[in-house]
N, C-alpha and C. Protein backbone atom coordinates (compact mmCIF):
# COMPACT_ATOMS: atom_id res chain seq x y z
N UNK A 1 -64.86 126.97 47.64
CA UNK A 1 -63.67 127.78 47.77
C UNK A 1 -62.46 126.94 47.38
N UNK A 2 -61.99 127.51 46.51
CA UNK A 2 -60.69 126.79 46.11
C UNK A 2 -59.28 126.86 47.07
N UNK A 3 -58.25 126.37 47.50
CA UNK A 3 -57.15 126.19 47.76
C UNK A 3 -56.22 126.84 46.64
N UNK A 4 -55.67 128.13 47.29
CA UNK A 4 -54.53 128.56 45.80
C UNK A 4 -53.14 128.34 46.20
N UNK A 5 -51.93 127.74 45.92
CA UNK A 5 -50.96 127.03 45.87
C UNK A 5 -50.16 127.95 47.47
N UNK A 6 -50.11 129.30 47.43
CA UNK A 6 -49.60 129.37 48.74
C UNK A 6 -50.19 128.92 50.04
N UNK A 7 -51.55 128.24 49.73
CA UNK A 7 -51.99 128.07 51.13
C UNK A 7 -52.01 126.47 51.06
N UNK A 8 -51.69 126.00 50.17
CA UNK A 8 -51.46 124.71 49.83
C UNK A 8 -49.87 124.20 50.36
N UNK A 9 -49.10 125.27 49.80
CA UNK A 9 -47.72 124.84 50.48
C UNK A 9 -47.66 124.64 51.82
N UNK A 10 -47.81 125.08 52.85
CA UNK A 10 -47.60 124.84 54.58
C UNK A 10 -48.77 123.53 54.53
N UNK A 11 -49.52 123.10 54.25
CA UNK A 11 -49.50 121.42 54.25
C UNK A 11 -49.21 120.58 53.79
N UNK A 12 -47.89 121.10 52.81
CA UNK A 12 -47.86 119.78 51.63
C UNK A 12 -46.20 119.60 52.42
N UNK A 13 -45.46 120.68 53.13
CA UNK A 13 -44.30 120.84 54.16
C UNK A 13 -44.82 119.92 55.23
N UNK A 14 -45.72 120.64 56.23
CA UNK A 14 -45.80 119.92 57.03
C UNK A 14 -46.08 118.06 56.85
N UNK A 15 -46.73 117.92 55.88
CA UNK A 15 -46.84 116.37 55.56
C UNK A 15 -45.49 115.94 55.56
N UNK A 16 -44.81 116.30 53.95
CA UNK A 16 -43.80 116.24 54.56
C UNK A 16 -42.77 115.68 55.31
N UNK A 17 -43.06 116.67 56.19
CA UNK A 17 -42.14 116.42 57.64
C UNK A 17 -42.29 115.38 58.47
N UNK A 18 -43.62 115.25 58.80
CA UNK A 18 -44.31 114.48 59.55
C UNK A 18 -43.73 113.18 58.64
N UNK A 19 -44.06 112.64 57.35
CA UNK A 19 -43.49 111.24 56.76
C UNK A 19 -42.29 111.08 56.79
N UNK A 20 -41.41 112.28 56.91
CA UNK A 20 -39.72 112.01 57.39
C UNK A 20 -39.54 111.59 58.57
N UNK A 21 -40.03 111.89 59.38
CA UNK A 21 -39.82 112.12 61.05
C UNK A 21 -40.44 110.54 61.19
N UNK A 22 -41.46 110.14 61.05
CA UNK A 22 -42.20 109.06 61.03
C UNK A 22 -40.97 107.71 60.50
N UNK A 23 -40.33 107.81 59.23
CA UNK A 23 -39.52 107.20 58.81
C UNK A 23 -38.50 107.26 59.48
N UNK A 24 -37.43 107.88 60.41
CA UNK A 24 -36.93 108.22 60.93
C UNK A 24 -37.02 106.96 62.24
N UNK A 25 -38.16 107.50 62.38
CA UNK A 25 -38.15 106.13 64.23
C UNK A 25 -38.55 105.21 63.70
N UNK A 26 -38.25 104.45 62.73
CA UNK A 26 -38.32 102.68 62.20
C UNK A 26 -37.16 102.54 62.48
N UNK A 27 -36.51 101.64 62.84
CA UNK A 27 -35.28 101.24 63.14
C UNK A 27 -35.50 99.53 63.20
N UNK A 28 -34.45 98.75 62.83
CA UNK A 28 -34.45 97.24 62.64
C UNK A 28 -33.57 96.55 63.86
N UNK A 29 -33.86 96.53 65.13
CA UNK A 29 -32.81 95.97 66.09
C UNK A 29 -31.68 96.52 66.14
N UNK A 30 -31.07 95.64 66.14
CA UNK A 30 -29.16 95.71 66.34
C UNK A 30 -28.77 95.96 64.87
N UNK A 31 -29.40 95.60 63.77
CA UNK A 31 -28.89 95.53 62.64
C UNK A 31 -28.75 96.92 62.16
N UNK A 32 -28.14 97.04 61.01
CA UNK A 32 -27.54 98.65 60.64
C UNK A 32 -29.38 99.51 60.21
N UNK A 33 -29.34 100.89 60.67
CA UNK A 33 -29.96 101.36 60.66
C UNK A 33 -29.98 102.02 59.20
N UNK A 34 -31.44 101.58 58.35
CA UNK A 34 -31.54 101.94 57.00
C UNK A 34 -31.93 103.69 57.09
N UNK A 35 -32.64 103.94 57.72
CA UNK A 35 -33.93 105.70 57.78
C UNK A 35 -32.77 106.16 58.50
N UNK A 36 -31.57 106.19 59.45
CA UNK A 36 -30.70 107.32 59.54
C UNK A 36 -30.81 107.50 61.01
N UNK A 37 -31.84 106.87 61.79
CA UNK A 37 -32.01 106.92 63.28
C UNK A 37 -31.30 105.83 64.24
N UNK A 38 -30.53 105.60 64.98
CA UNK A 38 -29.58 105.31 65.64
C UNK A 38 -29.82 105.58 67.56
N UNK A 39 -29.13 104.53 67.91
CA UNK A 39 -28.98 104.94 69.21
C UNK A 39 -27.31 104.77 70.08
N UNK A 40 -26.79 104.42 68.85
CA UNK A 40 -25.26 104.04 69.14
C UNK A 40 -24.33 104.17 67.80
N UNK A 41 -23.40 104.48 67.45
CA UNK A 41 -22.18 104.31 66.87
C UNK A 41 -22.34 103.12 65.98
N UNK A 42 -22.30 101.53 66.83
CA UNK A 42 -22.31 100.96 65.96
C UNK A 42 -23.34 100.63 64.86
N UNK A 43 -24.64 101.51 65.19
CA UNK A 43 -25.59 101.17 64.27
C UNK A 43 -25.72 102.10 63.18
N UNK A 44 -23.98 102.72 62.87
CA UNK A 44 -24.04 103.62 61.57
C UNK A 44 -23.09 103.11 61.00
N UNK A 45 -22.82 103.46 59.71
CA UNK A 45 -21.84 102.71 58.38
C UNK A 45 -20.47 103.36 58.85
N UNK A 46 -19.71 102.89 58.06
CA UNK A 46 -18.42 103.71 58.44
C UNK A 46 -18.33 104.96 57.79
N UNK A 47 -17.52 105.69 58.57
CA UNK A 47 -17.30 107.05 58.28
C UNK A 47 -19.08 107.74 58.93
N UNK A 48 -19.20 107.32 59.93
CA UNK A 48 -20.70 107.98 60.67
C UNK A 48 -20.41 107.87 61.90
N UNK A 49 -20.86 108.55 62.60
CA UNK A 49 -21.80 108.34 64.03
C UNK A 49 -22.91 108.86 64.50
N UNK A 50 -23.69 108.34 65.37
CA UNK A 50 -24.59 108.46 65.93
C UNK A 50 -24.76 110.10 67.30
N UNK A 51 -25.17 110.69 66.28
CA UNK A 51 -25.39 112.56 66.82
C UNK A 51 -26.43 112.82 67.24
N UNK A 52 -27.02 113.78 67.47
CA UNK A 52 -27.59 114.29 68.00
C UNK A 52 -28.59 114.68 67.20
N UNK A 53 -29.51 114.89 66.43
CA UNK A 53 -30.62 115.68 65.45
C UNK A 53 -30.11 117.12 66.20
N UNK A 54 -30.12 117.93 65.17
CA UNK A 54 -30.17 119.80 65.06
C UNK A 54 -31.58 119.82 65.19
N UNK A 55 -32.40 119.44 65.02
CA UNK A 55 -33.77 119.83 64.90
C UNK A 55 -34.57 119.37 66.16
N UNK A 56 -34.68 117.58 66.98
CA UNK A 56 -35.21 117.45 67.58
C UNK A 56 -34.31 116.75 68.71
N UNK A 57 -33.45 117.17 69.92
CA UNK A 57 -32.99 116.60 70.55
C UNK A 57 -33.17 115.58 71.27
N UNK A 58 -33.86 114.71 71.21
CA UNK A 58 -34.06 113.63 71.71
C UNK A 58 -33.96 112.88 70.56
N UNK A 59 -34.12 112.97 69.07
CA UNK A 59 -33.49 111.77 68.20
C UNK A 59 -31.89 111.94 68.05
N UNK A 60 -31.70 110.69 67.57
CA UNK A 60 -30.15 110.30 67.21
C UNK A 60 -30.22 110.00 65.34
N UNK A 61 -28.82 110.59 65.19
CA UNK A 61 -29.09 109.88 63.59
C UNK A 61 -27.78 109.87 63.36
N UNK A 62 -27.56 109.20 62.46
CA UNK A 62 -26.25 108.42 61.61
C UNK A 62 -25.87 109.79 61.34
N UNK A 63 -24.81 109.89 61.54
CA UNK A 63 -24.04 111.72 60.58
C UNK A 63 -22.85 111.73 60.26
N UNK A 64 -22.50 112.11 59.04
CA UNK A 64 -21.10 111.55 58.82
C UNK A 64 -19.94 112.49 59.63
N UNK A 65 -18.50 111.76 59.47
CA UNK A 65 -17.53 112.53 60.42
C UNK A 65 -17.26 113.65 59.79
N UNK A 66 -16.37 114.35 60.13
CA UNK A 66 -15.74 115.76 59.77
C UNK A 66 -15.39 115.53 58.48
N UNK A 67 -15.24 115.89 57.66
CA UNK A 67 -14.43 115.94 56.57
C UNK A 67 -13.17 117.43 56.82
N UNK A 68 -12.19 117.02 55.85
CA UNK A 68 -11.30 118.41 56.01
C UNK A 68 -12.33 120.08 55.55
N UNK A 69 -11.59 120.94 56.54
CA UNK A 69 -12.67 121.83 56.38
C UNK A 69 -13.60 122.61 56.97
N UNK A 70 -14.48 121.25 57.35
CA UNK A 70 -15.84 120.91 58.20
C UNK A 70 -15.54 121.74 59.35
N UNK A 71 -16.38 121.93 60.04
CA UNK A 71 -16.79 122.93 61.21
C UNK A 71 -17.19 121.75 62.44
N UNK A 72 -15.86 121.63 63.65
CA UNK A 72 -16.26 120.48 64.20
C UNK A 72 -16.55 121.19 65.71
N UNK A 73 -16.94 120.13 66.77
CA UNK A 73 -17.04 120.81 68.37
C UNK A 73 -15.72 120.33 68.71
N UNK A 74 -14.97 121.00 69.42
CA UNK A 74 -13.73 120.30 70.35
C UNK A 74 -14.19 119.30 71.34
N UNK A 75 -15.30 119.20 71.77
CA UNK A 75 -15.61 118.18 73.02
C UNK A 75 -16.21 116.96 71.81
N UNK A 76 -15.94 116.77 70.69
CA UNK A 76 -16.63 115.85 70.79
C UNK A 76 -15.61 114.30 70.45
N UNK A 77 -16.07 113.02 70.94
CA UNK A 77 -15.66 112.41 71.48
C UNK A 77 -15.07 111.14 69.93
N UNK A 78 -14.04 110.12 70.17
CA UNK A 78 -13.50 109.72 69.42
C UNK A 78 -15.13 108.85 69.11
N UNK A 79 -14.87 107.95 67.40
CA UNK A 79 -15.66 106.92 67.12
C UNK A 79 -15.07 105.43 67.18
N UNK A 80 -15.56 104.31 68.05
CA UNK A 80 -17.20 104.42 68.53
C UNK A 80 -16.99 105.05 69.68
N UNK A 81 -18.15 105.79 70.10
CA UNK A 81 -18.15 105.77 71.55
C UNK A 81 -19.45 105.61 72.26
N UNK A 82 -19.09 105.17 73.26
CA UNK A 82 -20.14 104.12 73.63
C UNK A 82 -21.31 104.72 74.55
N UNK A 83 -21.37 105.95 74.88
CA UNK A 83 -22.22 107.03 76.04
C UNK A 83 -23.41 107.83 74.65
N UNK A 84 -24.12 108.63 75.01
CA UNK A 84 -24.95 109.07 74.10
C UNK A 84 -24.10 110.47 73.84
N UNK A 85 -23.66 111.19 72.86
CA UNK A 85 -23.26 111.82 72.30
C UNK A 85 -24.25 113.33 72.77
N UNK A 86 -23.60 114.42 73.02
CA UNK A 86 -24.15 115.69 73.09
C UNK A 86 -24.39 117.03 72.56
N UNK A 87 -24.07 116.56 71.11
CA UNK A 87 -23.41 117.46 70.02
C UNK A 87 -24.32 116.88 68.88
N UNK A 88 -24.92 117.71 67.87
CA UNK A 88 -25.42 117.03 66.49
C UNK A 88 -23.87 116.69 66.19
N UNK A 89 -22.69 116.95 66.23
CA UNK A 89 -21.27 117.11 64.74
C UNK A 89 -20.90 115.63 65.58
N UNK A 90 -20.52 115.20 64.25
CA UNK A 90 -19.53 114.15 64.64
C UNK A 90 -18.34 114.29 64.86
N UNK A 91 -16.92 113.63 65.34
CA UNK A 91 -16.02 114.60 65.89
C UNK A 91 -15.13 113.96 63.99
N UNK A 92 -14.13 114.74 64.05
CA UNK A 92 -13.34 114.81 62.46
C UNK A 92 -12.84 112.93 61.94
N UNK A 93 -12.85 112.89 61.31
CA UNK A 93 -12.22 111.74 60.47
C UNK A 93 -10.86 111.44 61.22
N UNK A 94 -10.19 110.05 60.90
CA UNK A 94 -9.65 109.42 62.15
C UNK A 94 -8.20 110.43 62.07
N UNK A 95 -8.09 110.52 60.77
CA UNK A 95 -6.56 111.46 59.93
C UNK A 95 -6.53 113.06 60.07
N UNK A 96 -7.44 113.89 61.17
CA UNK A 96 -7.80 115.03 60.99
C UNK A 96 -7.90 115.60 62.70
N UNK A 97 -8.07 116.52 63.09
CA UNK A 97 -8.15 117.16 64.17
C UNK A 97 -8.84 118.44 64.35
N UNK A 98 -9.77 118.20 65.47
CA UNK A 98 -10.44 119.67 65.47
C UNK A 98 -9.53 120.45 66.13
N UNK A 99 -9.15 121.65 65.08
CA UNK A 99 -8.61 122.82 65.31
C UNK A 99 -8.93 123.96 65.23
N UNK A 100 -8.98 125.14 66.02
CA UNK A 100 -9.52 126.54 65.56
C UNK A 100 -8.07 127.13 64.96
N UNK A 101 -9.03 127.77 63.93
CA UNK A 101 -8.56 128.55 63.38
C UNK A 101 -9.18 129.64 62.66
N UNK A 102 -8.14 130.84 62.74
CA UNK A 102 -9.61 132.38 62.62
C UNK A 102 -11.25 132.43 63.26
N UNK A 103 -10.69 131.87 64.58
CA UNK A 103 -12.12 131.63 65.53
C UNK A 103 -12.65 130.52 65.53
N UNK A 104 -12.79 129.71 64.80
CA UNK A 104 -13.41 128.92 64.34
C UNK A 104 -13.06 127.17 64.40
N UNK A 105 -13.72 126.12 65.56
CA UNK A 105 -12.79 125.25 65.43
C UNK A 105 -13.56 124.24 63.58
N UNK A 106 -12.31 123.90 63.07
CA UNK A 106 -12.89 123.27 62.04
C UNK A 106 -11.77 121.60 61.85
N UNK A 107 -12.19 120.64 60.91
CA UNK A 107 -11.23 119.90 60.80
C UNK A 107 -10.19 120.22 59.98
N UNK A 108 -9.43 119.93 60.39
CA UNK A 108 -7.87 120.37 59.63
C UNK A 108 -6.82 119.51 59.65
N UNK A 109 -5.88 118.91 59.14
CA UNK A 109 -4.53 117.97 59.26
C UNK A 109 -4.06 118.58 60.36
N UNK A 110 -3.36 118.06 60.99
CA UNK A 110 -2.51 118.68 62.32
C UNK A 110 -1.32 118.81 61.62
N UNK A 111 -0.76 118.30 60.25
CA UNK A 111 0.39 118.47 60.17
C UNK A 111 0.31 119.47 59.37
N UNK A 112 -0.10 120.11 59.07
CA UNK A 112 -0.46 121.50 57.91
C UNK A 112 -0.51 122.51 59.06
N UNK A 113 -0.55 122.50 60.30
CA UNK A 113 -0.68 123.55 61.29
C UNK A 113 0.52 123.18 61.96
N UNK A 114 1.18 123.15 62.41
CA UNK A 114 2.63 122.40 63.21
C UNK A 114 2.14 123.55 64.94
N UNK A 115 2.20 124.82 63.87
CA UNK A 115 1.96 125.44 65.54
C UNK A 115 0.93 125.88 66.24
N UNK A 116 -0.61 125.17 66.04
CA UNK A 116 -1.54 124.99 66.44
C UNK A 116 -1.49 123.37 67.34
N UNK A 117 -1.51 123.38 68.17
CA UNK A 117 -1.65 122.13 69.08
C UNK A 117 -2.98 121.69 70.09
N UNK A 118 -3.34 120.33 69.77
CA UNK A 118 -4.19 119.81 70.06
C UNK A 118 -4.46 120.56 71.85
């Protein structure tokens, strides 16, 4: 019996996944984390911190900050910070502020909003 390519796909995914995830929990000490898994702030490059995985809450991974735009949480906390983070988002870039606007908090200049306040 042959294997025909749709029943081939859901194991060639799940592999996959499994060799990401696997790569993922290698980590090198204290030194900067190459695979993206983290347990602190300082073990991400600049312009990162150490979040939360969307997918598996108990990993951490390097994620970059807000960019303008970006869709941020209001609780989340300046970089570094030194407690385990509770949010996948990193909180906005150092020049930016999470602000809602049209529902929505996102990063934005604070000075482009004057009457939106932190």
């Amino acid at each position: 019996m042959e294997c025909t390519g749709a029943q081939r796909q859901p194991f060639i995914i799940k592999s996959f996944f499994l060799l990401l995830f696997t790569l993922l929990l290698v980590s090198n000490g204290s030194s900067a984390v190459i695979t993206g898994a983290c347990e602190k702030d300082s073990q991400c490059g600049g312009g990162m911190c150490c979040a939360m995985s969307l997918w598996i809450r108990s990993l951490r991974m390097c994620t970059p900050m807000g960019q303008e735009g970006d869709e941020c949480h209001a609780m989340s906390h300046k970089v570094p910070f030194f407690g385990r983070r509770l949010h996948h988002m990193c909180p906005c870039l150092p020049n930016l502020s999470c602000l809602m606007l049209e529902g929505r908090f996102k990063c934005l200049s604070p000075y482009q909003f004057p009457d939106i306040y932190l």
